[in-house]
PDB file of N, CA and C in Angstrom:
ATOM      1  N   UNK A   1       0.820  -1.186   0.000  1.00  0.00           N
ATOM      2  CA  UNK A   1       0.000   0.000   0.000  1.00  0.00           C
ATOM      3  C   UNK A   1       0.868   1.255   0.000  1.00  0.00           C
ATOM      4  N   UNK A   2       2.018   1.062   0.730  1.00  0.00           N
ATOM      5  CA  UNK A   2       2.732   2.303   1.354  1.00  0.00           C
ATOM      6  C   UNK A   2       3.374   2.489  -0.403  1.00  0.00           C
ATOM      7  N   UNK A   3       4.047   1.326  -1.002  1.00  0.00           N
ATOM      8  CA  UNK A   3       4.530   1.624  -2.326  1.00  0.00           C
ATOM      9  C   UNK A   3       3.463   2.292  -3.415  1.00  0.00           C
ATOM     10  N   UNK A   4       2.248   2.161  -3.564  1.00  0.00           N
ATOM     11  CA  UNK A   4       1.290   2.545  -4.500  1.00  0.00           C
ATOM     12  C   UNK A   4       1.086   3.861  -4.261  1.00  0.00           C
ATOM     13  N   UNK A   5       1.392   4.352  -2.720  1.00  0.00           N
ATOM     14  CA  UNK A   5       1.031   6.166  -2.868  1.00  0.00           C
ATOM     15  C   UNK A   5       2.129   6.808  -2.795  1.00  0.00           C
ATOM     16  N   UNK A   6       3.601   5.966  -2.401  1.00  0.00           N
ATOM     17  CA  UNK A   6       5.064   6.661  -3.156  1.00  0.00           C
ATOM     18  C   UNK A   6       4.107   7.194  -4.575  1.00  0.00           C
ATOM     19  N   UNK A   7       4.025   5.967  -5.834  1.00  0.00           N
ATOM     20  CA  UNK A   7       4.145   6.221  -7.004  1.00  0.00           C
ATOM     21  C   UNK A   7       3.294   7.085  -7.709  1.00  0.00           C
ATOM     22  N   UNK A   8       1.851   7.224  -7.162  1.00  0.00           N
ATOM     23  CA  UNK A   8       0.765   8.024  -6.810  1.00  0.00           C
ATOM     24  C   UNK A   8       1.537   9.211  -6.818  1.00  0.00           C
ATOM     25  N   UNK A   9       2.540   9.707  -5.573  1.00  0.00           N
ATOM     26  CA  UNK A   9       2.888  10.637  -5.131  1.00  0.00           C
ATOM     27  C   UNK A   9       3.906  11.341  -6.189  1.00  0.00           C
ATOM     28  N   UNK A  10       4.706  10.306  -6.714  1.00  0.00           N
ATOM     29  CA  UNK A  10       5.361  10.571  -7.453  1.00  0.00           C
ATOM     30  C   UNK A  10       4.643  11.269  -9.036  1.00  0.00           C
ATOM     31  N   UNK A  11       3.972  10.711  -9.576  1.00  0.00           N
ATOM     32  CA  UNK A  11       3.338  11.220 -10.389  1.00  0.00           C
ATOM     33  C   UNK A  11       2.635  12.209 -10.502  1.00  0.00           C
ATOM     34  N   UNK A  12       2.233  12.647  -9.212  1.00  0.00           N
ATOM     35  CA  UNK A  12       1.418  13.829  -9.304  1.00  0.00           C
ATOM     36  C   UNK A  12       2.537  14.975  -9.041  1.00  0.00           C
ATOM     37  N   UNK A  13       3.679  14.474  -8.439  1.00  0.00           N
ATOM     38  CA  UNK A  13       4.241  15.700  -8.572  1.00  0.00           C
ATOM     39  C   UNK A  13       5.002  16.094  -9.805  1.00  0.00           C
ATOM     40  N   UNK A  14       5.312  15.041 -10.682  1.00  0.00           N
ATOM     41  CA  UNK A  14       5.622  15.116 -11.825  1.00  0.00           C
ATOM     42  C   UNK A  14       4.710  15.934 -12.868  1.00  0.00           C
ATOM     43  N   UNK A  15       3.683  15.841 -12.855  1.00  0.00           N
ATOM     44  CA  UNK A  15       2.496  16.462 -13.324  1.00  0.00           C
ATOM     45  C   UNK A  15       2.443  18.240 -12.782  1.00  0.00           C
ATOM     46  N   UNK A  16       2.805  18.276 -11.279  1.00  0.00           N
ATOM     47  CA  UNK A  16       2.209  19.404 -10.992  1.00  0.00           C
ATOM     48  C   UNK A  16       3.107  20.461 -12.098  1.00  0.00           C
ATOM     49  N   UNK A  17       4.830  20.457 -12.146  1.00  0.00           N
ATOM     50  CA  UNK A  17       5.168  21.320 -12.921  1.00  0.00           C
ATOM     51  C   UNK A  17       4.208  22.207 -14.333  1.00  0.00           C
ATOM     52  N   UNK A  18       4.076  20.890 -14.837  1.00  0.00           N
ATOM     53  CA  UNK A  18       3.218  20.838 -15.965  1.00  0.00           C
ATOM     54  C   UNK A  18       2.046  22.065 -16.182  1.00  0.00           C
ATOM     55  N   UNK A  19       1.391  22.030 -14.893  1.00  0.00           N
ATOM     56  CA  UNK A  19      -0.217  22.055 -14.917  1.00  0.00           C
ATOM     57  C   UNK A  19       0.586  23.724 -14.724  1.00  0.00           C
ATOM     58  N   UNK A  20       1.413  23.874 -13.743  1.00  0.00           N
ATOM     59  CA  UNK A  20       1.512  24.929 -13.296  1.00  0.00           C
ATOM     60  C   UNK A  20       2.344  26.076 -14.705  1.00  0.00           C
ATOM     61  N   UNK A  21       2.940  25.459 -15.488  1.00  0.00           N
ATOM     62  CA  UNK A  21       3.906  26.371 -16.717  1.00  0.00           C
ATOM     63  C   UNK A  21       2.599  26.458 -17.958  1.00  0.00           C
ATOM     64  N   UNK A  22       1.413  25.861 -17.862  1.00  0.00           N
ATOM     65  CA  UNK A  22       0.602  25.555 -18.860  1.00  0.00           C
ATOM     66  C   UNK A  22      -0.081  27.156 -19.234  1.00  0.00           C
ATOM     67  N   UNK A  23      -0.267  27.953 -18.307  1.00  0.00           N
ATOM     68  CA  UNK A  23      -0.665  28.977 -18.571  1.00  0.00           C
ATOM     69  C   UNK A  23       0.617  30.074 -19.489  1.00  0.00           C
ATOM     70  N   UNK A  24       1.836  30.004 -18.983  1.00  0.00           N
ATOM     71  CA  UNK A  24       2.962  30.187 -19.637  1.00  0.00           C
ATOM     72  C   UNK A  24       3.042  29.743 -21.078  1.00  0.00           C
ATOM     73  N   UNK A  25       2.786  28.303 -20.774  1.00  0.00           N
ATOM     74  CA  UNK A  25       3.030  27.807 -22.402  1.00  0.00           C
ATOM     75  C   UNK A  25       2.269  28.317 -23.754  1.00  0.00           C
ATOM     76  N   UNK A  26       1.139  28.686 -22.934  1.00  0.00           N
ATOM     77  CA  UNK A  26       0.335  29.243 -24.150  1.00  0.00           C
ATOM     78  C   UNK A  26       0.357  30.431 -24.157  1.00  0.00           C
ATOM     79  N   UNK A  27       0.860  30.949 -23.540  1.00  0.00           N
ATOM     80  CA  UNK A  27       1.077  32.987 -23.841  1.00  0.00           C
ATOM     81  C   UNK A  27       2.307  32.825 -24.419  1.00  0.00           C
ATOM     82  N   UNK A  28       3.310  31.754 -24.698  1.00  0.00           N
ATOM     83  CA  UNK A  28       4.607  31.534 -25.506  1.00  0.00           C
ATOM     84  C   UNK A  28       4.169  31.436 -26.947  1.00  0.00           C
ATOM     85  N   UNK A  29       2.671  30.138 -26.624  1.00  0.00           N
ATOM     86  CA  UNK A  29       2.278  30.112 -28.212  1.00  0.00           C
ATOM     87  C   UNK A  29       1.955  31.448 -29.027  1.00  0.00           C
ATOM     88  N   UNK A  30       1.182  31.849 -28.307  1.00  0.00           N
ATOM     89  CA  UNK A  30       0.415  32.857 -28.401  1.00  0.00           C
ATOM     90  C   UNK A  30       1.418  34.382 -29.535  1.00  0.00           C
ATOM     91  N   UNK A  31       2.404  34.016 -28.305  1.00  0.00           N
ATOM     92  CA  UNK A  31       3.660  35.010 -29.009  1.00  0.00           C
ATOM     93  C   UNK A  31       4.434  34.909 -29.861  1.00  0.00           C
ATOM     94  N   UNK A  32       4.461  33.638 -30.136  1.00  0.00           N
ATOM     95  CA  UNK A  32       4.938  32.920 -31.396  1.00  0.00           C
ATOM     96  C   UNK A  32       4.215  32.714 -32.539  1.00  0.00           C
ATOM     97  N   UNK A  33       2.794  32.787 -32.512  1.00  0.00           N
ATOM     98  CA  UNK A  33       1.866  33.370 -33.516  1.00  0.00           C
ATOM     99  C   UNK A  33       1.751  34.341 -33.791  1.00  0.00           C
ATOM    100  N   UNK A  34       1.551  35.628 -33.100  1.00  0.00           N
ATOM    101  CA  UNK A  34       1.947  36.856 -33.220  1.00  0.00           C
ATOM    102  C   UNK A  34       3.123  37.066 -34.387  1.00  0.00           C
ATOM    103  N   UNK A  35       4.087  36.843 -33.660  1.00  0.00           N
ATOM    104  CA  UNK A  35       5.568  37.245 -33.984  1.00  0.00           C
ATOM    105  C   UNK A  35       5.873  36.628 -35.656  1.00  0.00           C
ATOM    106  N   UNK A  36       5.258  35.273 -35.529  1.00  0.00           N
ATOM    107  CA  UNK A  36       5.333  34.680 -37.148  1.00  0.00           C
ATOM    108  C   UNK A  36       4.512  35.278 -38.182  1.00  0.00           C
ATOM    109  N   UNK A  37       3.223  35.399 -37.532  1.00  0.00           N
ATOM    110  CA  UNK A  37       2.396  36.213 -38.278  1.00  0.00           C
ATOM    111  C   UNK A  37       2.789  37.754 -38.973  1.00  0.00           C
ATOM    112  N   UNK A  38       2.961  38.176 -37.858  1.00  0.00           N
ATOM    113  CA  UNK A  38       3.429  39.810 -38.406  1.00  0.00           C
ATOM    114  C   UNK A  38       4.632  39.790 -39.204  1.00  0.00           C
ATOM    115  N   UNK A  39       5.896  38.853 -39.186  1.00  0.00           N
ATOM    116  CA  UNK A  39       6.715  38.644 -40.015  1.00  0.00           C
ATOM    117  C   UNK A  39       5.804  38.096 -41.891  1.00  0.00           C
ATOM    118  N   UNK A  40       5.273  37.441 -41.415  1.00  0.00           N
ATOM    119  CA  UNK A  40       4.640  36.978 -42.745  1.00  0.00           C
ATOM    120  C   UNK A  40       4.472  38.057 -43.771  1.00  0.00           C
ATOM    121  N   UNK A  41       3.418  39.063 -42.765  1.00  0.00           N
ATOM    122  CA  UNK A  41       2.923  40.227 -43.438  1.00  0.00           C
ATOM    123  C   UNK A  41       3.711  41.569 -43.439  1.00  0.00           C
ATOM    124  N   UNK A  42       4.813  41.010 -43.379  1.00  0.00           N
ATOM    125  CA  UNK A  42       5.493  42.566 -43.481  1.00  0.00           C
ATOM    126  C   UNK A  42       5.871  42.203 -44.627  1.00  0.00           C
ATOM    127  N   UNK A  43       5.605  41.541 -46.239  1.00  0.00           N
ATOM    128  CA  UNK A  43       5.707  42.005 -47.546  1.00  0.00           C
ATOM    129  C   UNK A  43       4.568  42.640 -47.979  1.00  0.00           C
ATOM    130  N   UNK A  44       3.395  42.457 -47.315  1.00  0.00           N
ATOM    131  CA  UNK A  44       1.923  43.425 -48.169  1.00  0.00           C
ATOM    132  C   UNK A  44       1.374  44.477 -46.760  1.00  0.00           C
ATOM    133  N   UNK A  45       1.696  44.341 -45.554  1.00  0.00           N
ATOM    134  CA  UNK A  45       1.326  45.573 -44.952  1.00  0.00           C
ATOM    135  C   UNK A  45       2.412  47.141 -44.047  1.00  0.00           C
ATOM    136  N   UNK A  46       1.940  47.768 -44.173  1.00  0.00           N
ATOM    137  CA  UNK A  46       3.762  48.139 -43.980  1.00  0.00           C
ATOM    138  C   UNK A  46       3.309  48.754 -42.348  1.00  0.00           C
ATOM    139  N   UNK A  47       2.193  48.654 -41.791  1.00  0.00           N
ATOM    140  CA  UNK A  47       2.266  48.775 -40.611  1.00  0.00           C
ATOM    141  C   UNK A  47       0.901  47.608 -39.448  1.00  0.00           C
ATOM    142  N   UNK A  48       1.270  47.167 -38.831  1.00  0.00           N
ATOM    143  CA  UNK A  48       0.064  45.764 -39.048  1.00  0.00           C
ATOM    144  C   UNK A  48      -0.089  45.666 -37.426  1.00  0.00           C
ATOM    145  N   UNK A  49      -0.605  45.259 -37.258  1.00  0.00           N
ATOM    146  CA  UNK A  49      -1.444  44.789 -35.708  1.00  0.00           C
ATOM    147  C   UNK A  49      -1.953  43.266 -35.736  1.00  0.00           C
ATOM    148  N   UNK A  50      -1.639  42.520 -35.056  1.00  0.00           N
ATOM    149  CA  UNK A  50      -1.943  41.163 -34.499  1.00  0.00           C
ATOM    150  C   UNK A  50      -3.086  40.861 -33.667  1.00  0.00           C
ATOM    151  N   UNK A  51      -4.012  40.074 -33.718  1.00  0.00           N
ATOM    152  CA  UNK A  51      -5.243  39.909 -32.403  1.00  0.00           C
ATOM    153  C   UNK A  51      -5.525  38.302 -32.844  1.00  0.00           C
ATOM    154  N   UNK A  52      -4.531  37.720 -31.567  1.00  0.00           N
ATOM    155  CA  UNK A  52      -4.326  36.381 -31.566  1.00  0.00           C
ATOM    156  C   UNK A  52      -4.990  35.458 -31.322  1.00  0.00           C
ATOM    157  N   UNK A  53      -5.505  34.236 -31.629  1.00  0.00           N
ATOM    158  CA  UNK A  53      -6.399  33.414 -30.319  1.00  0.00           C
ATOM    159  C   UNK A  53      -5.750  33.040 -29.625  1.00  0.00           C
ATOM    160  N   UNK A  54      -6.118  32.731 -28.085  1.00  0.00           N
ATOM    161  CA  UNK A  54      -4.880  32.679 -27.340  1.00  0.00           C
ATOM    162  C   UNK A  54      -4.210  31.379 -27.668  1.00  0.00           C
ATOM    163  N   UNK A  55      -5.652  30.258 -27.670  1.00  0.00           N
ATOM    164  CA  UNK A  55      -5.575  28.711 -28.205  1.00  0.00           C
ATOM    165  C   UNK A  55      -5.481  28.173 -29.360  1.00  0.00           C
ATOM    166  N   UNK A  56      -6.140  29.260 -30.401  1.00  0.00           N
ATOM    167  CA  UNK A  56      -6.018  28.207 -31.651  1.00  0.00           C
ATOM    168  C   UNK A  56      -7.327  27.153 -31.870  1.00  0.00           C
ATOM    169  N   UNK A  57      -6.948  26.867 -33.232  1.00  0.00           N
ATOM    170  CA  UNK A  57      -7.786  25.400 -33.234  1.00  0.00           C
ATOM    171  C   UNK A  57      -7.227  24.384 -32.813  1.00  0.00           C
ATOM    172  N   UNK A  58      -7.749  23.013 -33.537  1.00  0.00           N
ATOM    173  CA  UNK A  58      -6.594  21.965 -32.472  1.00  0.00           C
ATOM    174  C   UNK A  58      -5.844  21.991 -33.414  1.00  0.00           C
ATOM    175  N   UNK A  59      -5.671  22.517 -34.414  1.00  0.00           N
ATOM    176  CA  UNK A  59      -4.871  22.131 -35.489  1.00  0.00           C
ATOM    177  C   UNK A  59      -3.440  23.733 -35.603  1.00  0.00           C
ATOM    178  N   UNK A  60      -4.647  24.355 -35.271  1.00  0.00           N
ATOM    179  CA  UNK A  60      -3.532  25.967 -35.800  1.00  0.00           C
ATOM    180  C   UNK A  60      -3.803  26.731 -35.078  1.00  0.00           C
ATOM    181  N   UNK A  61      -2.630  27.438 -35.234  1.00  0.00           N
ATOM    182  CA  UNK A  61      -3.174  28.921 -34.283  1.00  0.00           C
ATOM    183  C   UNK A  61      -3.377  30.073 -35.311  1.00  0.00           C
ATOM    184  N   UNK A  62      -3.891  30.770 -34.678  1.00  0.00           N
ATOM    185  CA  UNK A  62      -5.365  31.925 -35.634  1.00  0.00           C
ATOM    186  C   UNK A  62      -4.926  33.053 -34.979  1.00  0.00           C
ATOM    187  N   UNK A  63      -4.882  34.099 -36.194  1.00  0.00           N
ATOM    188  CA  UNK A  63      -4.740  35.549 -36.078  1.00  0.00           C
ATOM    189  C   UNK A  63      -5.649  36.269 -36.912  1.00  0.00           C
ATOM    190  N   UNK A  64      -5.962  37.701 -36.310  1.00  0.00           N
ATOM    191  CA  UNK A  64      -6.170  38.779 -37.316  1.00  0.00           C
ATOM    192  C   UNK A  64      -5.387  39.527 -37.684  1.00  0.00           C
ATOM    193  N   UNK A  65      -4.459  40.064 -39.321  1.00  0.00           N
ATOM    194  CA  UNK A  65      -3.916  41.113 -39.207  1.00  0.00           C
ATOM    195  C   UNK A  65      -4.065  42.606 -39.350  1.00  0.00           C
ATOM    196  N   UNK A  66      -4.001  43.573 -38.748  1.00  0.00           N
ATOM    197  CA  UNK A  66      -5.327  44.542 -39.514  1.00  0.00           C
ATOM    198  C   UNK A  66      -3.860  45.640 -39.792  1.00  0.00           C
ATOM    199  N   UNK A  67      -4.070  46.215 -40.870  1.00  0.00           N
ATOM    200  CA  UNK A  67      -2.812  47.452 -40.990  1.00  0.00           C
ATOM    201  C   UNK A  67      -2.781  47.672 -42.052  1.00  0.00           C
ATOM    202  N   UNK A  68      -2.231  49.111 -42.885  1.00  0.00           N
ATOM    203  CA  UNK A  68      -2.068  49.774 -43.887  1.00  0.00           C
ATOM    204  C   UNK A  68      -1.464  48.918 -45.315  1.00  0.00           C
ATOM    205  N   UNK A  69      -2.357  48.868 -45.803  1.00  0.00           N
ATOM    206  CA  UNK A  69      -1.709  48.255 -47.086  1.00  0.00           C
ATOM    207  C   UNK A  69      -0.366  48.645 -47.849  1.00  0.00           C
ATOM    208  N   UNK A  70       0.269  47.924 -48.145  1.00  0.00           N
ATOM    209  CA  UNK A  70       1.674  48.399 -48.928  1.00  0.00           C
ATOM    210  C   UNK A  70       1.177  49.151 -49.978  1.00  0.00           C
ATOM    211  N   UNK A  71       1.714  50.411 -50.070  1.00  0.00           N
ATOM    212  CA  UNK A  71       1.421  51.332 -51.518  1.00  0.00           C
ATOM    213  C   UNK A  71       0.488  52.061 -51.524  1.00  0.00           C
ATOM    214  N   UNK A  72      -0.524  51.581 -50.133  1.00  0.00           N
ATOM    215  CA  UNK A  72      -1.999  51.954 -50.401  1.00  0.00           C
ATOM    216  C   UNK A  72      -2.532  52.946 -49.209  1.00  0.00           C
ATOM    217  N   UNK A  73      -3.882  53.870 -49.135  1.00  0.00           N
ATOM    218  CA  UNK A  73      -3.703  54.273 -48.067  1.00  0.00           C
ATOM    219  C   UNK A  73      -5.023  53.569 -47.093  1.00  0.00           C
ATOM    220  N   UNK A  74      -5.801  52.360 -47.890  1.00  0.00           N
ATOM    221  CA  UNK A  74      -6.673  51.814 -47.261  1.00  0.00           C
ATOM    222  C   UNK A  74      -6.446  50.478 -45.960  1.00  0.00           C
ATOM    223  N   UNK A  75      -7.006  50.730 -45.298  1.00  0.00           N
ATOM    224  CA  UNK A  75      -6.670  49.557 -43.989  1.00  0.00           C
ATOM    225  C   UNK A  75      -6.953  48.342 -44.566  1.00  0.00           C
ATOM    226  N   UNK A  76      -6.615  47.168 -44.251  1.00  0.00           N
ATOM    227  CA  UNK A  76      -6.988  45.441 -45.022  1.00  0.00           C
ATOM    228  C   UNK A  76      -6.499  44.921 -43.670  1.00  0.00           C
ATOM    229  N   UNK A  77      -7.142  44.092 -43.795  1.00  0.00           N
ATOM    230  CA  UNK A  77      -7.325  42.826 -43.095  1.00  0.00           C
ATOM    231  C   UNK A  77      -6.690  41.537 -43.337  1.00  0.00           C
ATOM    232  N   UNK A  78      -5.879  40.501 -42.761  1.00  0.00           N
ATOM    233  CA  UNK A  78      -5.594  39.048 -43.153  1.00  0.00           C
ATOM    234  C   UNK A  78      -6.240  38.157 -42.127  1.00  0.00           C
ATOM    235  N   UNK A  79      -6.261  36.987 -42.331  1.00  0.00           N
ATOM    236  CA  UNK A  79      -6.063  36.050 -41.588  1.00  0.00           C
ATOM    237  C   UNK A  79      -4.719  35.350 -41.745  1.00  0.00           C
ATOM    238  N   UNK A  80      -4.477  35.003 -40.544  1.00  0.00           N
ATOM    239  CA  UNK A  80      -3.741  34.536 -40.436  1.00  0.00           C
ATOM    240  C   UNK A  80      -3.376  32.967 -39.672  1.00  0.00           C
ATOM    241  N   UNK A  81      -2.570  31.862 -39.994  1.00  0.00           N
ATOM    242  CA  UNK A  81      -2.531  30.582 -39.597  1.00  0.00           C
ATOM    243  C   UNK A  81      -1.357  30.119 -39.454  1.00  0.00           C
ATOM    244  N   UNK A  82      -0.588  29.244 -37.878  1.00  0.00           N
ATOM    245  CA  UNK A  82       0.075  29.063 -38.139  1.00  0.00           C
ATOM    246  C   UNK A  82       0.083  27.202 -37.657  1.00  0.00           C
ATOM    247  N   UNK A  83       0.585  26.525 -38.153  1.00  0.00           N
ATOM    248  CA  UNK A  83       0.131  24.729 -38.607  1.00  0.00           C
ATOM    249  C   UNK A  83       1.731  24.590 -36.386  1.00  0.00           C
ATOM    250  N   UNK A  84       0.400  23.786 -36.180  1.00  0.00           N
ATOM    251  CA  UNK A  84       1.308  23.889 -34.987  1.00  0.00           C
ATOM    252  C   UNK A  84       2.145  23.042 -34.715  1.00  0.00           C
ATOM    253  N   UNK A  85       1.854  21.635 -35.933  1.00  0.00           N
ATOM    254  CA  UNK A  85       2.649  20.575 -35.777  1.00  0.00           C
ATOM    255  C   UNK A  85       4.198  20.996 -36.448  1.00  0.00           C
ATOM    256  N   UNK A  86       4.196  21.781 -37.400  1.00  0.00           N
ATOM    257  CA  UNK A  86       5.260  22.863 -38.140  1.00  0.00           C
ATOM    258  C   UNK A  86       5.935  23.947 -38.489  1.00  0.00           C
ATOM    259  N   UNK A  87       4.700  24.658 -37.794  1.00  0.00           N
ATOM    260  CA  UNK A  87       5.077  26.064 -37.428  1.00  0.00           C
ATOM    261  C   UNK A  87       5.099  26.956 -38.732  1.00  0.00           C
ATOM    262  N   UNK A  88       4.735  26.048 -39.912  1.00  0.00           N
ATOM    263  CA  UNK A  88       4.800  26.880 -40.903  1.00  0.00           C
ATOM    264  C   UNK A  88       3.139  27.862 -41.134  1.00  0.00           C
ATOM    265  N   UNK A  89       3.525  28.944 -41.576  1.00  0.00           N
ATOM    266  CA  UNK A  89       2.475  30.401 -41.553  1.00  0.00           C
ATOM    267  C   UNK A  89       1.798  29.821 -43.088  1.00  0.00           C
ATOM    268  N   UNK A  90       0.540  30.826 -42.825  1.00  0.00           N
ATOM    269  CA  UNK A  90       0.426  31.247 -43.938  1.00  0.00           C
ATOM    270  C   UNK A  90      -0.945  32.341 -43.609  1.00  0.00           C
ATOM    271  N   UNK A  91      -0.656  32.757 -44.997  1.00  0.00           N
ATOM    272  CA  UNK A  91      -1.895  34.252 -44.738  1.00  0.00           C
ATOM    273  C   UNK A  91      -3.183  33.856 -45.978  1.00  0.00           C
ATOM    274  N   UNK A  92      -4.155  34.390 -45.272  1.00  0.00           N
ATOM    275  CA  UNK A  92      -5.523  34.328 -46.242  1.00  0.00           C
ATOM    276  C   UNK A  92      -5.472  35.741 -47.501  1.00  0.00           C
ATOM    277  N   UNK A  93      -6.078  36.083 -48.488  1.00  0.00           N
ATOM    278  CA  UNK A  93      -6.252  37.368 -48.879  1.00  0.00           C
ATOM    279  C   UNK A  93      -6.675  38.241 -48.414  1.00  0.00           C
ATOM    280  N   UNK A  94      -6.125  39.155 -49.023  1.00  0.00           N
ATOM    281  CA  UNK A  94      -6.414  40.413 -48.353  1.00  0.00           C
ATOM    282  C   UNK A  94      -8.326  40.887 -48.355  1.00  0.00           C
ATOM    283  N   UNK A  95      -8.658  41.042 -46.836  1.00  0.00           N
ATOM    284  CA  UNK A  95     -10.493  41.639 -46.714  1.00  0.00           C
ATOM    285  C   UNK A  95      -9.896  42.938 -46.560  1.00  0.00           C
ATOM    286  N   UNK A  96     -10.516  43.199 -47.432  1.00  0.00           N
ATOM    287  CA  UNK A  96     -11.084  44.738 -46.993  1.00  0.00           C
ATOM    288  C   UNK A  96     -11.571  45.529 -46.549  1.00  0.00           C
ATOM    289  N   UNK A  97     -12.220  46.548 -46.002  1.00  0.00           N
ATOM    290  CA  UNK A  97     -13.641  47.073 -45.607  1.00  0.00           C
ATOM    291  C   UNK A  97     -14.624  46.905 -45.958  1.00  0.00           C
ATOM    292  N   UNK A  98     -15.012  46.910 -47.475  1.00  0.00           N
ATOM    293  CA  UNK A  98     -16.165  46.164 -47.708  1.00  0.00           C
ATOM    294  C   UNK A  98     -16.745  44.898 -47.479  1.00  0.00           C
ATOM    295  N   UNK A  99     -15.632  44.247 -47.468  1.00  0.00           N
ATOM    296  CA  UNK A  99     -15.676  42.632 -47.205  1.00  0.00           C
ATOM    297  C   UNK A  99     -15.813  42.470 -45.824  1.00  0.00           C
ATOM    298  N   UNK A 100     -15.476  43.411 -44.957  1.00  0.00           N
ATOM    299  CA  UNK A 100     -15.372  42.968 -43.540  1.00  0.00           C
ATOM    300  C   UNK A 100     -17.060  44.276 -43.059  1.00  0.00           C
ATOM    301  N   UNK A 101     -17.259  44.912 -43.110  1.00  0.00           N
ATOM    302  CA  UNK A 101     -18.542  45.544 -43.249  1.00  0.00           C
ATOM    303  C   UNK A 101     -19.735  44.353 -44.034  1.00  0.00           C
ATOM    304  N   UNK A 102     -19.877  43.717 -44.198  1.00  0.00           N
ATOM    305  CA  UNK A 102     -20.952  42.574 -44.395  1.00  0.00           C
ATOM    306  C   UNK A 102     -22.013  42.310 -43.681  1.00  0.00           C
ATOM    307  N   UNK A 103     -23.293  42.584 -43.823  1.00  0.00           N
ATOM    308  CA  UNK A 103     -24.304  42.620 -42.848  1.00  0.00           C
ATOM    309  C   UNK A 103     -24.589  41.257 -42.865  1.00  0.00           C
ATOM    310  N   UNK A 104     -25.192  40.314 -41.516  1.00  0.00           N
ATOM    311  CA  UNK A 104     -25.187  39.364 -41.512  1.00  0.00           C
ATOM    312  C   UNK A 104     -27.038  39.501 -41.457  1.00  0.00           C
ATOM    313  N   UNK A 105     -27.672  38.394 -42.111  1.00  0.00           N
ATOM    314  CA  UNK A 105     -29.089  38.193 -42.240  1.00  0.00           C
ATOM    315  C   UNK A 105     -29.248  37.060 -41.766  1.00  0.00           C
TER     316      UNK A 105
END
């Protein structure tokens, strides 16, 4: 008996680190979506803003980019994705205001 709540014991404290850096870990993700993202888009926006999910899907993590179009003086919009098993980005096309002004029925 006395051996089953060593291992009990043991495991949960192995665990506690875990539970306890988990809130950490995902404000790391979080910043690492950010940070990839806005790199992405610094060839089409030349000044851009990030609004991250903190979680993601289970698959990716999800951004908005909102900022001045290259060349242009209208605001646009991306989405943004980054594949979490790879870390590789990628961006949706550019919405616009009209596109993002859309009344929903």
């Amino acid at each position: 008996m006395r051996k089953s709540l060593m291992i009990v014991a043991s495991l949960m404290a192995g665990m506690a680190p875990a539970a306890a850096s988990s809130g950490d870990a995902w404000a790391e993700f979080a910043e690492k979506v950010r940070t990839q993202c806005l790199e992405a888009a610094a060839p089409v926006l030349e000044t851009a803003e990030a609004v991250v999910d903190p979680f993601g899907s289970e698959s990716f993590g999800l951004a908005v980019l909102t900022g001045k179009a290259k060349g242009g003086d209208a605001a646009v919009s991306y989405i943004c994705v980054m594949d979490k098993q790879t870390g590789a980005v990628e961006l949706g096309s550019e919405l616009t205001s009209d596109v993002l002004s859309v009344t929903i029925r």
